[in-house]
C-alpha atoms as a PDB file:
ATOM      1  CA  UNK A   1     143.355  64.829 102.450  1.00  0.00           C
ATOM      2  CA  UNK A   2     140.044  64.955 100.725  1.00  0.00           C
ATOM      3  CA  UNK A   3     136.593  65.964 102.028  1.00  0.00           C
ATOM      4  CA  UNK A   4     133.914  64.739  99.898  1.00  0.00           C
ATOM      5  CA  UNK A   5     130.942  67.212 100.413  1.00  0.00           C
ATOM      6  CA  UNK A   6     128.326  65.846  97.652  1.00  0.00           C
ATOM      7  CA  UNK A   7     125.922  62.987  99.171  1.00  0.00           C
ATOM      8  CA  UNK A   8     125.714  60.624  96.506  1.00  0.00           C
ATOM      9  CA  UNK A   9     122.221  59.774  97.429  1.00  0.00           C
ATOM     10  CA  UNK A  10     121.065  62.936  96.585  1.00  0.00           C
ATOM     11  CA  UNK A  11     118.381  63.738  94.578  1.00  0.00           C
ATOM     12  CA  UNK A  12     117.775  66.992  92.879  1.00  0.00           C
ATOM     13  CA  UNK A  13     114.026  67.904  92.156  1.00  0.00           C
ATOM     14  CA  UNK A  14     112.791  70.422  89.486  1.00  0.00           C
ATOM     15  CA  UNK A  15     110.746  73.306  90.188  1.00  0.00           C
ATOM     16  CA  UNK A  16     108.808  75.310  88.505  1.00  0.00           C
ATOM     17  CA  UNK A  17     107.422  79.111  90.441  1.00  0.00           C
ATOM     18  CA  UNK A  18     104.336  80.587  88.338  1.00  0.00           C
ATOM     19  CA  UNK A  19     103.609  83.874  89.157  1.00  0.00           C
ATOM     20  CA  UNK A  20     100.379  84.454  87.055  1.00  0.00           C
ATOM     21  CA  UNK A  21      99.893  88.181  87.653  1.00  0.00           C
ATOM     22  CA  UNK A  22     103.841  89.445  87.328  1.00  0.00           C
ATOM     23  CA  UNK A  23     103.262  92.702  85.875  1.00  0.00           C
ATOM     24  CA  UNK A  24     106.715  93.872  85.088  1.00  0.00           C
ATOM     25  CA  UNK A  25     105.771  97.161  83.434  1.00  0.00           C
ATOM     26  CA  UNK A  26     107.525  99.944  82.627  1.00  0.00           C
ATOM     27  CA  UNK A  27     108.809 102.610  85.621  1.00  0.00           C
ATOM     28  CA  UNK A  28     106.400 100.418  87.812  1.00  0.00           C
ATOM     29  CA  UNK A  29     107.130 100.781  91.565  1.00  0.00           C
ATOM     30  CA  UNK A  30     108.277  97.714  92.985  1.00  0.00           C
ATOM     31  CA  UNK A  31     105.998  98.234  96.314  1.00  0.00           C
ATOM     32  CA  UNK A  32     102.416  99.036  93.783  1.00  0.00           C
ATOM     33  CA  UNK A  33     103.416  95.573  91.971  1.00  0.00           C
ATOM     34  CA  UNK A  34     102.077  92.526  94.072  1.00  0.00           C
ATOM     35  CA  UNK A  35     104.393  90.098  91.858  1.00  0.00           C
ATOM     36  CA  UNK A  36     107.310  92.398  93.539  1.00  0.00           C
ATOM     37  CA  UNK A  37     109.074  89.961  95.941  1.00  0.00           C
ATOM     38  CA  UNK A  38     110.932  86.922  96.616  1.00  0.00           C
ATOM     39  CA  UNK A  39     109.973  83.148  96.999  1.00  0.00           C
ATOM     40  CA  UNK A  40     111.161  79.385  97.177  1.00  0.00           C
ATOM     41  CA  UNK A  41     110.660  76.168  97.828  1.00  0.00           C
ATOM     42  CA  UNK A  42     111.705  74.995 101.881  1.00  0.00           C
ATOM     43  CA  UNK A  43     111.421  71.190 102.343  1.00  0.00           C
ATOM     44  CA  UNK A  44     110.692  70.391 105.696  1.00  0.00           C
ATOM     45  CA  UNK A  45     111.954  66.419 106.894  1.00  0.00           C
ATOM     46  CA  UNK A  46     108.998  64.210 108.891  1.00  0.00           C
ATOM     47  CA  UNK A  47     110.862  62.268 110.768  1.00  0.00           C
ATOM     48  CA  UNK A  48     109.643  59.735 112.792  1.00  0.00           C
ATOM     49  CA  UNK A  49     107.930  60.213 116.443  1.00  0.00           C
ATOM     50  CA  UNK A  50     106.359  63.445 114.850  1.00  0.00           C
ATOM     51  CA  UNK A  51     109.506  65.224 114.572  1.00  0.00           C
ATOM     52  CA  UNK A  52     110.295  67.763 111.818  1.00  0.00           C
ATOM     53  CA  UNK A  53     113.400  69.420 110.678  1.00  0.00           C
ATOM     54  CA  UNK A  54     113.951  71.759 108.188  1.00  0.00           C
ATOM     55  CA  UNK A  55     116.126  70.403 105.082  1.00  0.00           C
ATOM     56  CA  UNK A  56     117.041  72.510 101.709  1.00  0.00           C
ATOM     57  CA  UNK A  57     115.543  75.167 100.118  1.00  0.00           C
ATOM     58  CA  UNK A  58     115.205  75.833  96.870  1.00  0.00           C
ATOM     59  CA  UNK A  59     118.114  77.854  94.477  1.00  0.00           C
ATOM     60  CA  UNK A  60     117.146  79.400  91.500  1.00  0.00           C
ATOM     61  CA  UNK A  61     118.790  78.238  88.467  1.00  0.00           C
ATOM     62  CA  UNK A  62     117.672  80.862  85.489  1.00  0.00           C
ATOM     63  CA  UNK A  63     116.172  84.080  85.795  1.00  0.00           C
ATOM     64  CA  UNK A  64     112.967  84.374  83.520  1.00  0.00           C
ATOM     65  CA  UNK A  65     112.541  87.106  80.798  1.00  0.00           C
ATOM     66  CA  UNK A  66     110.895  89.946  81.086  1.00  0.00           C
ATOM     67  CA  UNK A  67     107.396  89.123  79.666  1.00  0.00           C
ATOM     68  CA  UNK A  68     107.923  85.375  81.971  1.00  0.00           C
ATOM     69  CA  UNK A  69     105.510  84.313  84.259  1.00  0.00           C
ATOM     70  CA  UNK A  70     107.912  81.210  85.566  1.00  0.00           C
ATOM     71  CA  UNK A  71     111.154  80.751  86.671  1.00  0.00           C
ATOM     72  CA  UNK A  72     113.081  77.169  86.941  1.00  0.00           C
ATOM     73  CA  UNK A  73     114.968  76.581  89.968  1.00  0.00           C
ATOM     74  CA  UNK A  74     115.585  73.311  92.147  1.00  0.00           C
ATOM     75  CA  UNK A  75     116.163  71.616  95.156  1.00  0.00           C
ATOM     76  CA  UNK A  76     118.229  68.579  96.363  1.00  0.00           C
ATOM     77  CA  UNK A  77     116.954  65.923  99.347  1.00  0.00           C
ATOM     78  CA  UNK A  78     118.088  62.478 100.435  1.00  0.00           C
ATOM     79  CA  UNK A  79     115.754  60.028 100.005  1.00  0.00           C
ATOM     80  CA  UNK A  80     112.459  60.520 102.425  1.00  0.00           C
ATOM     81  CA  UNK A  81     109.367  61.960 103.421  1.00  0.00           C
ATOM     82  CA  UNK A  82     108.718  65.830 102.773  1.00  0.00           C
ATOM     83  CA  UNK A  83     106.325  68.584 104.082  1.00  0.00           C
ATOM     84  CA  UNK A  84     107.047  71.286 101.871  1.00  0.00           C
ATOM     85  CA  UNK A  85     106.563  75.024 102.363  1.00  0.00           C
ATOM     86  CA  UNK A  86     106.777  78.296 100.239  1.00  0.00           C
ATOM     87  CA  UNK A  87     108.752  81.220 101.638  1.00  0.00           C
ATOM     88  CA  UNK A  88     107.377  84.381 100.292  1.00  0.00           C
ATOM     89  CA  UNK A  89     108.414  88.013 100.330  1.00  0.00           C
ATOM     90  CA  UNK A  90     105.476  89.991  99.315  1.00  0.00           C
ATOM     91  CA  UNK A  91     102.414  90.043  98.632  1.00  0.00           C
ATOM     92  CA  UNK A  92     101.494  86.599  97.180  1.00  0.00           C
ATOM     93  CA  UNK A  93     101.295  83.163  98.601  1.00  0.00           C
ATOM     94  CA  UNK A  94     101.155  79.837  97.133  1.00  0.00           C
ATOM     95  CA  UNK A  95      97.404  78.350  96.003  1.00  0.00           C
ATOM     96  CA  UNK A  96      98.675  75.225  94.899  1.00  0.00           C
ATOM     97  CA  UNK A  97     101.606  72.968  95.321  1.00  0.00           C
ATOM     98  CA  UNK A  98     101.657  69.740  93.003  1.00  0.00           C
ATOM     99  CA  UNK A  99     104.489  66.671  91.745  1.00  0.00           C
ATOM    100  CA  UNK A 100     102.683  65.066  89.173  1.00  0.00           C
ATOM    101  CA  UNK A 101      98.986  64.356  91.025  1.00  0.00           C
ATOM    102  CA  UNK A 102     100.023  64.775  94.232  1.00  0.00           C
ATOM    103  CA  UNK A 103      98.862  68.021  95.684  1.00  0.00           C
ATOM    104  CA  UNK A 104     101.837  68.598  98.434  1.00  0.00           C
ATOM    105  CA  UNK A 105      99.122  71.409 100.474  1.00  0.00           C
ATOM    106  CA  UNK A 106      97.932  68.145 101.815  1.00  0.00           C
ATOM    107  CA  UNK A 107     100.268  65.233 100.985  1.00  0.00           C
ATOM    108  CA  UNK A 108     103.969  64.778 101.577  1.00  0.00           C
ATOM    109  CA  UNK A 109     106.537  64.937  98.824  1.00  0.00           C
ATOM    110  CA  UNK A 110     107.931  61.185  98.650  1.00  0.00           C
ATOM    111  CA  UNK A 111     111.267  60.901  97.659  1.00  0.00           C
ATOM    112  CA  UNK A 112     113.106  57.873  96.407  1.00  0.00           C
ATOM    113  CA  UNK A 113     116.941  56.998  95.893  1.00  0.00           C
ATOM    114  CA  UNK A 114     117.290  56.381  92.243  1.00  0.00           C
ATOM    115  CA  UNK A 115     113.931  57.798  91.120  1.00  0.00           C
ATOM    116  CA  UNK A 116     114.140  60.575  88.311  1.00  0.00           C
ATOM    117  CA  UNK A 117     111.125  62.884  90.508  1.00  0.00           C
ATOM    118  CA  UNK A 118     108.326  64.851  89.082  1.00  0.00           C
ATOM    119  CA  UNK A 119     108.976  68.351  89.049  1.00  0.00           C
ATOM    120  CA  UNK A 120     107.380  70.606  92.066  1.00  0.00           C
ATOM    121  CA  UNK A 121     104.936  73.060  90.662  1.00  0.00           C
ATOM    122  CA  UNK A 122     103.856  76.100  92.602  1.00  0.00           C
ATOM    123  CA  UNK A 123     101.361  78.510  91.610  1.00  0.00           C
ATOM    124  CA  UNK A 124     101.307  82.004  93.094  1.00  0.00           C
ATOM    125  CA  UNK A 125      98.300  83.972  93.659  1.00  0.00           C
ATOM    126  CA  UNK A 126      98.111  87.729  94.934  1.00  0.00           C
ATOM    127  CA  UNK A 127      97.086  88.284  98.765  1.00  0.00           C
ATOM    128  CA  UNK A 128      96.103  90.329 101.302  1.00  0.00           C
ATOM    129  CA  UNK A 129      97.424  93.043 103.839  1.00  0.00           C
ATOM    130  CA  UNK A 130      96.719  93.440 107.027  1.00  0.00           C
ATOM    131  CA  UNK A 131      98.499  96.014 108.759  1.00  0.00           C
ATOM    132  CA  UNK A 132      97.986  98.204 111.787  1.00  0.00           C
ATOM    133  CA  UNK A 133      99.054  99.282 115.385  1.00  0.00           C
ATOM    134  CA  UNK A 134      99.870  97.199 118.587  1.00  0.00           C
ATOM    135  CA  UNK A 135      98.623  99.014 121.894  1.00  0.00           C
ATOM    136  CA  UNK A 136      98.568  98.629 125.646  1.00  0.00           C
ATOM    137  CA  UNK A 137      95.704 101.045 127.291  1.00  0.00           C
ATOM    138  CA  UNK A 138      95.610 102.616 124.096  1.00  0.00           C
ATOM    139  CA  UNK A 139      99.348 103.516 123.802  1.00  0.00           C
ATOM    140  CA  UNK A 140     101.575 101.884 121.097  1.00  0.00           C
ATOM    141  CA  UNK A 141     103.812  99.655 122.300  1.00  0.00           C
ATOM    142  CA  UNK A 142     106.947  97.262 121.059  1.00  0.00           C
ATOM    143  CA  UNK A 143     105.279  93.918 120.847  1.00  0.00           C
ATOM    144  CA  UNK A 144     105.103  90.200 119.260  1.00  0.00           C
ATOM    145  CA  UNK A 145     102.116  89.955 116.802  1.00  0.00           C
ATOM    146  CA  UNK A 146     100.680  86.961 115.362  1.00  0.00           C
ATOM    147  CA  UNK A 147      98.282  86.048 112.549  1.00  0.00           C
ATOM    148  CA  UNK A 148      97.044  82.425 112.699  1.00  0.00           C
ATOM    149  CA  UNK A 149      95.260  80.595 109.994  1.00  0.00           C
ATOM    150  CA  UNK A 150      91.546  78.832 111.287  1.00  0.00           C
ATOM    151  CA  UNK A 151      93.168  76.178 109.044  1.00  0.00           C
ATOM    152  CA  UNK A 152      96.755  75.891 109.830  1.00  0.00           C
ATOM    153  CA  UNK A 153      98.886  74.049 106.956  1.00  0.00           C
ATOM    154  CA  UNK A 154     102.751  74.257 106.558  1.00  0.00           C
ATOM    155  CA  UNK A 155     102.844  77.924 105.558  1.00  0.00           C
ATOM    156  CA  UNK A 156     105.397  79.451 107.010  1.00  0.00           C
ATOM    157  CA  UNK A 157     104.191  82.769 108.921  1.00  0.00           C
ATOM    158  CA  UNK A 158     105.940  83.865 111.956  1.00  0.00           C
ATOM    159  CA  UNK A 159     105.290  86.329 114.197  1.00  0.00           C
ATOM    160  CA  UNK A 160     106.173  89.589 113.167  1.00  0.00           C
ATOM    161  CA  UNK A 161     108.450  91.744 115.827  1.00  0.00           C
ATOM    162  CA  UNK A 162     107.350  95.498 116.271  1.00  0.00           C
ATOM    163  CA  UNK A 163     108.913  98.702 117.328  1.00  0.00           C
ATOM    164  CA  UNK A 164     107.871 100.763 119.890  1.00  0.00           C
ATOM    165  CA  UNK A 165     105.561 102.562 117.086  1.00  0.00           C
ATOM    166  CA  UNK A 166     103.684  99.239 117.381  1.00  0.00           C
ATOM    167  CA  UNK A 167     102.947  99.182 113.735  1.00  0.00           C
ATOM    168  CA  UNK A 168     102.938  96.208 112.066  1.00  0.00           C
ATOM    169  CA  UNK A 169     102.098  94.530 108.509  1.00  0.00           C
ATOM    170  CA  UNK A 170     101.450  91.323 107.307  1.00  0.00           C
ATOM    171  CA  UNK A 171     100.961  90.832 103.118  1.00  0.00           C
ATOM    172  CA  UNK A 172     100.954  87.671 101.470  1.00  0.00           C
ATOM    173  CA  UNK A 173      97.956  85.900 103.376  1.00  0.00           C
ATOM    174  CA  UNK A 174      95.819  83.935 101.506  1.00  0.00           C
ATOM    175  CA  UNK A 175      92.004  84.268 101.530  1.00  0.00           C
ATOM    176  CA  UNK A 176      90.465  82.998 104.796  1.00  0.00           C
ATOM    177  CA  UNK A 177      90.096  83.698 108.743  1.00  0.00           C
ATOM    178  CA  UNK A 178      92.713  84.265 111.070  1.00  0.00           C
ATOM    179  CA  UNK A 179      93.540  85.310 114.541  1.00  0.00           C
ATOM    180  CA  UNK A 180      95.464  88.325 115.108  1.00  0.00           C
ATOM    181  CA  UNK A 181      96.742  88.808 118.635  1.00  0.00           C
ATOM    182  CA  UNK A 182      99.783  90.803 119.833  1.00  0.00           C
ATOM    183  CA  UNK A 183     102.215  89.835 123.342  1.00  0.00           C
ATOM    184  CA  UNK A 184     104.804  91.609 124.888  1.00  0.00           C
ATOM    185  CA  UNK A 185     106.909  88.412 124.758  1.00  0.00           C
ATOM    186  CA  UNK A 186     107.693  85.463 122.274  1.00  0.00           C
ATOM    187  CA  UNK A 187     105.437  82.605 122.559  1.00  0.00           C
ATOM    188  CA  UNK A 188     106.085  79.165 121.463  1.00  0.00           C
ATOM    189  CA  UNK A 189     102.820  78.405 120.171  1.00  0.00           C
ATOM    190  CA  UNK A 190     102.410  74.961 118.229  1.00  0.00           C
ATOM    191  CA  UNK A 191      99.642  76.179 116.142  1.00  0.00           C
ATOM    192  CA  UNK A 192      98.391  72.496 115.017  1.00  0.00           C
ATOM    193  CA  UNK A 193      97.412  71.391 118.304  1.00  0.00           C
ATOM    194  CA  UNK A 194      93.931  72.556 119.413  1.00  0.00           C
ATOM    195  CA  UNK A 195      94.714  72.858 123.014  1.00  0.00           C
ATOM    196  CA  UNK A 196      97.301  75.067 122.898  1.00  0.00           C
ATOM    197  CA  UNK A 197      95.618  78.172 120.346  1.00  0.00           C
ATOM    198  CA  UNK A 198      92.727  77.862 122.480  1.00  0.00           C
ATOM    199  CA  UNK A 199      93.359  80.314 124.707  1.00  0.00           C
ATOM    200  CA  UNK A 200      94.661  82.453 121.883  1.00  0.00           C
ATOM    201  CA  UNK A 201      90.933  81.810 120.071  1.00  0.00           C
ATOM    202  CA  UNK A 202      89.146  83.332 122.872  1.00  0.00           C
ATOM    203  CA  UNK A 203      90.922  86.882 123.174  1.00  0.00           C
ATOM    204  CA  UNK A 204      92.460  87.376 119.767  1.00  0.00           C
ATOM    205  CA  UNK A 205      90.813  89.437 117.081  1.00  0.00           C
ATOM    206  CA  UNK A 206      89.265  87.067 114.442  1.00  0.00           C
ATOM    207  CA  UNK A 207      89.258  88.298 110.491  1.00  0.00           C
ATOM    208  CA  UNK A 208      88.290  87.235 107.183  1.00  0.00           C
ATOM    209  CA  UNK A 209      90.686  88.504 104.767  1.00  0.00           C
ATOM    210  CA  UNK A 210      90.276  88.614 101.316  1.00  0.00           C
ATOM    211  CA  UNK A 211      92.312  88.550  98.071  1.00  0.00           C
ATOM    212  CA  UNK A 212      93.842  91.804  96.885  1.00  0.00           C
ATOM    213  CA  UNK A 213      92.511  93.704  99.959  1.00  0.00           C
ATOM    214  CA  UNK A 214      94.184  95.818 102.406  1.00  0.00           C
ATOM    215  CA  UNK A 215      92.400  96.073 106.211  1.00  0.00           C
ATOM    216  CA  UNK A 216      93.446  98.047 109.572  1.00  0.00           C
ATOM    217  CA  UNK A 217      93.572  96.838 112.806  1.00  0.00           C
ATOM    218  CA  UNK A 218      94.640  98.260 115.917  1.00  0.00           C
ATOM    219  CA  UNK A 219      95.372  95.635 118.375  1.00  0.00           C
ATOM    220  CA  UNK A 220      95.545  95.562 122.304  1.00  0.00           C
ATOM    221  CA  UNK A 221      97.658  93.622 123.786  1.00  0.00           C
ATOM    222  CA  UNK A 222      97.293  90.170 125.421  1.00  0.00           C
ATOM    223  CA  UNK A 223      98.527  88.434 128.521  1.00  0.00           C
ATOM    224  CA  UNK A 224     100.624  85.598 128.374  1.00  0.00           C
ATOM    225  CA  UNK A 225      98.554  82.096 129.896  1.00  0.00           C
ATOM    226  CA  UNK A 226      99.863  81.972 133.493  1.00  0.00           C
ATOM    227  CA  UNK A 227     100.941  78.532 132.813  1.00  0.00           C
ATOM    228  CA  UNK A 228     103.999  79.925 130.853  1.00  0.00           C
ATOM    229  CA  UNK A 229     105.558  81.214 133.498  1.00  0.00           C
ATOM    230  CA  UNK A 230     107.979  79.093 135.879  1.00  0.00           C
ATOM    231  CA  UNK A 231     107.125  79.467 139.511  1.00  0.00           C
END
């Protein structure tokens, strides 16, 4: 019996990670180098109704020299319509995302059966760090904390689970405001929907971070909207 695994349909998609500032020198300590980290490509399926599903990820195909600012890697898809994200580890995010002259921060990544595709460019750019201390009446405390973008896009930046130190870090954000909040409990929030940060707008702690910086916070916690729990 014979399983055939391989989607004929499938169509694999170049692309091409910059990392401009990759320092590489000698004896340098992974943690002092921003380029120090990991990152790929995640495709994420629009389906119709509004629905989305993640699909592949990138897999690196070469590993770059020593002195290389790129690395080639790619990605396979069935024919349809993309939102694509960057996964990073460290701090860096992505400043631009392009096939050709589509800039995919802001347009979908069209994919046809058939059709040799442009290769996905991403350029990396070095970030910022935010990192500090959740608290309830002034105490550390385990905690959910949050950093929304003013301008959400497809970036993928989850909440970040802390111990009962209550410290946490975020690195990687690219310039711009966000709200930082912390809860004692996971919350489901869909951050493109205006309604629903709201609430979060009006009690979280609003920052402008910028590039290569490093800020403090110490955070209190918030409640949860009564409306999230059953009766």
């Amino acid at each position: 019996m014979e399983f055939r695994i391989h989607h004929e349909d499938r169509v694999t998609i170049p692309v091409e990670i910059t990392n401009p500032f990759r320092r590489n020198a000698p004896g340098t300590i992974c943690q002092e180098d921003p380029g120090c980290g990991f990152s790929y490509l995640q495709l994420i399926e629009m389906e119709p109704h509004g629905y989305f599903q993640a699909a592949d990820g990138s897999t690196q195909t070469g590993t770059p020299a020593s002195e290389a600012t790129s690395r080639l890697e790619s990605v396979s898809a069935l024919p349809g319509r993309y939102t694509v994200a960057v996964v990073t580890s460290g701090n860096f995010y992505a400043k631009t995302i392009s096939s050709g002259t589509t800039d995919l921060m802001r347009e979908p990544l069209l994919v046809s059966a058939g059709e040799v595709p442009e290769p996905v460019r991403i350029v990396l750019a070095e970030g910022a760090i935010v990192e500090g201390i959740a608290r309830r009446n002034g105490i550390p405390v385990s905690a959910w904390v949050y950093a929304l973008p003013e301008q959400p896009d497809m970036r993928l930046l989850p909440p970040i689970q802390v111990k009962s130190d209550g410290q946490f870090r975020f690195e990687g954000l690219a310039p711009g405001k966000y709200l930082f909040f912390a809860t004692d409990a996971l919350v489901n929030l869909d951050v493109h929907d205006p309604e629903v940060v709201r609430y979060w707008r009006q009690r979280a702690l609003e920052l402008n971070v910028q590039a290569n910086s490093k800020t403090q916070l110490d955070l209190q916690l918030l409640e949860l909207p009564v409306a999230d729990f059953p009766p």
